[in-house]
Protein backbone atom coordinates (compact mmCIF):
# COMPACT_ATOMS: atom_id res chain seq x y z
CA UNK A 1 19.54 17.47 -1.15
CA UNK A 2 16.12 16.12 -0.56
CA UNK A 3 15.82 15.23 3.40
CA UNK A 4 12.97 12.40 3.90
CA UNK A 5 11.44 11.88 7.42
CA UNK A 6 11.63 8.73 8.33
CA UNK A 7 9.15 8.04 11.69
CA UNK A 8 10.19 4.87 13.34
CA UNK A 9 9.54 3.26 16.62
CA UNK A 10 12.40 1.52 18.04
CA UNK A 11 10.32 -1.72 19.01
CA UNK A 12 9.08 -2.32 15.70
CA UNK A 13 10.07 -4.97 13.47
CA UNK A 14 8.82 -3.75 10.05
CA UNK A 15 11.20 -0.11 11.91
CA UNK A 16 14.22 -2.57 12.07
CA UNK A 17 13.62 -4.21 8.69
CA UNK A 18 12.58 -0.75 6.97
CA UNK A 19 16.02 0.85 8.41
CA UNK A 20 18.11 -1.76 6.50
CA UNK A 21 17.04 0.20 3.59
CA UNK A 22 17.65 3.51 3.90
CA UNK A 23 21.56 3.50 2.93
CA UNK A 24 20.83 1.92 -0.54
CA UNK A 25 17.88 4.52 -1.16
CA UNK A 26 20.25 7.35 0.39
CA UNK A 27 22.80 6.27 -2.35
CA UNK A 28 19.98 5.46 -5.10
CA UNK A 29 18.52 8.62 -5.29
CA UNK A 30 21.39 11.22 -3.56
CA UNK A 31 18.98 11.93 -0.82
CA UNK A 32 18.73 11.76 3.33
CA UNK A 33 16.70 10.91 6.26
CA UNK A 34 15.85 12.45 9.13
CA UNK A 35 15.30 10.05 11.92
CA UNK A 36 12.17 10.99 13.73
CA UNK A 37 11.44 8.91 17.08
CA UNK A 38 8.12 7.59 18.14
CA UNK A 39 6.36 5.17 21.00
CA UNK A 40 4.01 3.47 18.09
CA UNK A 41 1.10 2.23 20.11
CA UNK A 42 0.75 5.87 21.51
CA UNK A 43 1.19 7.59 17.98
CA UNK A 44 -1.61 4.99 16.43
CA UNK A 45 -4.09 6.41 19.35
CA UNK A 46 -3.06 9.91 19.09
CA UNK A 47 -3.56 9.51 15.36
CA UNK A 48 -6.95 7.09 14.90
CA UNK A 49 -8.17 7.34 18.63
CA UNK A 50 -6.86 3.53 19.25
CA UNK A 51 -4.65 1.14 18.47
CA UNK A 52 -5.34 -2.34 17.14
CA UNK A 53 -2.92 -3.47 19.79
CA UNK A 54 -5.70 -2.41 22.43
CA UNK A 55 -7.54 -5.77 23.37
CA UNK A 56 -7.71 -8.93 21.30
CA UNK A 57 -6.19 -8.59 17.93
CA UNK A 58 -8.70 -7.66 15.27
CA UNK A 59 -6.85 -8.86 12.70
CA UNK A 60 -4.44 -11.71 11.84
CA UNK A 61 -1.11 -10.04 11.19
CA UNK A 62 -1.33 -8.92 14.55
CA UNK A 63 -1.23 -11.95 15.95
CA UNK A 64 2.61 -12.38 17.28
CA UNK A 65 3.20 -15.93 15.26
CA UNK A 66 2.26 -14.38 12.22
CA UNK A 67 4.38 -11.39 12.60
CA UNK A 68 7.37 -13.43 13.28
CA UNK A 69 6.69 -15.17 10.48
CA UNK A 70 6.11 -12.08 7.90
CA UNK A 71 9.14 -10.82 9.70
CA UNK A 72 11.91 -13.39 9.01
CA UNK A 73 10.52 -13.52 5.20
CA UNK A 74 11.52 -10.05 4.67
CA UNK A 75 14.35 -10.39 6.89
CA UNK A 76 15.77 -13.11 4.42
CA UNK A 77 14.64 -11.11 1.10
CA UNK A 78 16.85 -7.98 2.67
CA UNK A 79 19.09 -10.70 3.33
CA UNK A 80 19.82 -9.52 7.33
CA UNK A 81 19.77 -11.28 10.36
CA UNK A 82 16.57 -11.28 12.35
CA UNK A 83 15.85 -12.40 16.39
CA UNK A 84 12.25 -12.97 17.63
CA UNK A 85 12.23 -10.14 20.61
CA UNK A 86 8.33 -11.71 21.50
CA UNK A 87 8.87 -13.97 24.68
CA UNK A 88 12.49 -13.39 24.71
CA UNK A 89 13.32 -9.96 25.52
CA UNK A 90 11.14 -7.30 27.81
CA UNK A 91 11.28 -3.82 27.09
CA UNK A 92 9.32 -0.43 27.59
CA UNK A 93 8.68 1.01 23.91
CA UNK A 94 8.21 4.06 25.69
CA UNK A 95 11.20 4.78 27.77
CA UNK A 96 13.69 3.36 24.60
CA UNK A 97 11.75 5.88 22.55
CA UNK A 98 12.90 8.85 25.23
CA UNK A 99 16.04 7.30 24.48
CA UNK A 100 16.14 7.90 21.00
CA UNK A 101 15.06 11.35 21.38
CA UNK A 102 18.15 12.05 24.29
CA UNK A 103 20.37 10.63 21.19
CA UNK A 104 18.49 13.07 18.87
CA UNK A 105 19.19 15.87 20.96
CA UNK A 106 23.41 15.01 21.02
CA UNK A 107 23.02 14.46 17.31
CA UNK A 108 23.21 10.80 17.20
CA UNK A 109 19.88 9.39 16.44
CA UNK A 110 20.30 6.97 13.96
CA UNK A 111 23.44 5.64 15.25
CA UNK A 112 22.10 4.94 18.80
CA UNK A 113 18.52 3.69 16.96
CA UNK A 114 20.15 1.46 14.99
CA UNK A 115 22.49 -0.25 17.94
CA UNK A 116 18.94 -0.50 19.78
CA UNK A 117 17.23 -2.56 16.96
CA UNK A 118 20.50 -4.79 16.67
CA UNK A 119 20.41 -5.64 20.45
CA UNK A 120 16.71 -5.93 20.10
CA UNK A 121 16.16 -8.02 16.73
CA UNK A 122 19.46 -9.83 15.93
CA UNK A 123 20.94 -10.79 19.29
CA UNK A 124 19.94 -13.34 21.59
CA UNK A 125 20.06 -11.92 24.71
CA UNK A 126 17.13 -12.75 26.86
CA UNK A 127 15.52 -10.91 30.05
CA UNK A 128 14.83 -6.96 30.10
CA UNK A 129 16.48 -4.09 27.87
CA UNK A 130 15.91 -1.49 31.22
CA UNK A 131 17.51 2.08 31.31
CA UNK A 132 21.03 0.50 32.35
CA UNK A 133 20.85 -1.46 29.34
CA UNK A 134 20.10 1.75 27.51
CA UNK A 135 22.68 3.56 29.04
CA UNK A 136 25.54 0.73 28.15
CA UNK A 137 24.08 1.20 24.59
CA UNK A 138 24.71 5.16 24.55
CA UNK A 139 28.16 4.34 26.12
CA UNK A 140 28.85 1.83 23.41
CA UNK A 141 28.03 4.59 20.79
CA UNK A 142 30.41 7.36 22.08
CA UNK A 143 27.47 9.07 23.71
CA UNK A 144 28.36 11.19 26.56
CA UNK A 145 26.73 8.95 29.52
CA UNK A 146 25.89 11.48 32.05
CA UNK A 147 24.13 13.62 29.58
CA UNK A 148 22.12 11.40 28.01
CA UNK A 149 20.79 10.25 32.10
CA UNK A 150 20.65 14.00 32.34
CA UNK A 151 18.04 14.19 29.52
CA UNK A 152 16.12 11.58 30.23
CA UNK A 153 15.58 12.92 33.94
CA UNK A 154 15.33 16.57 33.52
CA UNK A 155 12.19 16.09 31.16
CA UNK A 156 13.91 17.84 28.02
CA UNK A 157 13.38 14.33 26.25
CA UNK A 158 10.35 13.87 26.76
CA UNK A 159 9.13 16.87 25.88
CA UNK A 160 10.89 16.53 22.78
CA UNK A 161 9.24 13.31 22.20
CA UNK A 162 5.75 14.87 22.85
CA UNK A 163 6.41 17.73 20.09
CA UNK A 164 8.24 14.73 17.11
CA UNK A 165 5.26 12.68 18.33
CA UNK A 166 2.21 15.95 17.58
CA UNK A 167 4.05 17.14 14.70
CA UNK A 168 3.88 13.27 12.74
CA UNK A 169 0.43 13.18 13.68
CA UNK A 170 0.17 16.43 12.51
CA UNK A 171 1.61 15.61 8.78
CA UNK A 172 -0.65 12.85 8.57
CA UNK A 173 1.48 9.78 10.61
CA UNK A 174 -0.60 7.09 11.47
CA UNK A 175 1.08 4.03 11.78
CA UNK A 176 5.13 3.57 11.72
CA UNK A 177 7.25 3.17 9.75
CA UNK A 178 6.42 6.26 7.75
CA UNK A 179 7.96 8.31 5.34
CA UNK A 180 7.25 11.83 4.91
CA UNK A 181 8.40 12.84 1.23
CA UNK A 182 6.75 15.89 -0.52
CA UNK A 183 4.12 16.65 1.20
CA UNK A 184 2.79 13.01 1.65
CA UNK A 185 2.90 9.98 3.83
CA UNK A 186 4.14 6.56 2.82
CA UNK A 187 3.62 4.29 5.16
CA UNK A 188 5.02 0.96 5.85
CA UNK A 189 8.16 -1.45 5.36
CA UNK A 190 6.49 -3.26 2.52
CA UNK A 191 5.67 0.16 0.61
CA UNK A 192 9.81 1.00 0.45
CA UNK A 193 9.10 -0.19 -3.81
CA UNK A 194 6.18 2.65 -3.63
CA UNK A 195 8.58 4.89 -1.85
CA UNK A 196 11.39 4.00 -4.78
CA UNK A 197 9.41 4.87 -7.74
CA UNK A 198 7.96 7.93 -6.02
CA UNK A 199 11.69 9.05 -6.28
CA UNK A 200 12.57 7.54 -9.79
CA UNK A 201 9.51 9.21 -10.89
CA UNK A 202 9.43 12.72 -8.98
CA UNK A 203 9.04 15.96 -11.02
């Protein structure tokens, strides 16, 4: 079975709405993904040397009312719900993405990923998603609590989140999401139709 990398940040909207689509390709085309963890702002500089994030916008569709905007559009194509996070709901991209990598570690990647972009993009909770918060989300996925803190604290995550992080850059990553098929990188939720007929059309 064909295993596709699929390099996410947690924070990221086009992540969240990019996820929704993996189970239908999975089924589609008999393949799987691995789930490969990222803080996006720090794999943009690693990659290109800095991030478009990095002073005033340069460009419109990084301006935040846009994105919500280009965000709930897709949301209702995909037909999923979809929450704002911007002004509503604080959170350290980093320390969620050492999160993802504890989960990785204990084999549970995607599930705990995917409970992080529900409590980030479709509830409405308001105020700060802090490591307590993460910690009731690894509870709430069967995670065994006191090892995930362990992981977090002992610096195995993030060293593990160093080497995902150098080895994306490494096969070409620049920008998230990616996906990491044969030997090249598609890149971005709106390229999922380029990532389809790659695999319809795949010697």
């Amino acid at each position: 079975m064909t295993t596709i990398d699929f390099v996410f940040g947690v924070g990221s909207r086009y992540c969240y709405l990019a996820a929704s689509q993996l189970p239908a390709l999975a089924a589609e085309f008999g393949i799987g993904f691995r789930w490969r963890p990222v803080t996006t702002v720090a794999l943009i500089r690693q990659a290109r040397g800095s991030s478009p994030f990095d002073g005033a916008p340069p460009a419109m569709q990084y301006d935040f009312a846009w994105r919500r905007q280009d965000a709930e559009a897709w949301a209702d194509l995909y037909g999923i719900p979809f929450v704002e996070p911007h002004g509503r709901l604080k959170y350290d991209a980093a320390d969620l993405n050492l999160g993802c990598v504890a989960a990785d570690l204990m084999g549970a990647c995607e599930t705990f990923a995917r409970a992080l972009f529900a409590r980030i993009f479709t509830s409405t909770e308001a105020g700060i998603l802090n490591r307590a918060g993460m910690l009731a989300v690894a509870d709430q996925c069967g995670l065994d609590v006191m090892r995930f803190a362990e992981l977090l604290e002992n610096g195995e995550a993030k060293a593990a989140a160093a080497a995902i992080q150098d080895e994306a850059v490494a096969k070409g990553v620049f920008g998230v999401p990616s996906f990491l098929v044969d030997g090249r990188v598609i890149w971005g939720n709106d390229r999922i139709p380029l990532l389809r007929h790659h695999l319809a059309t795949r010697a």
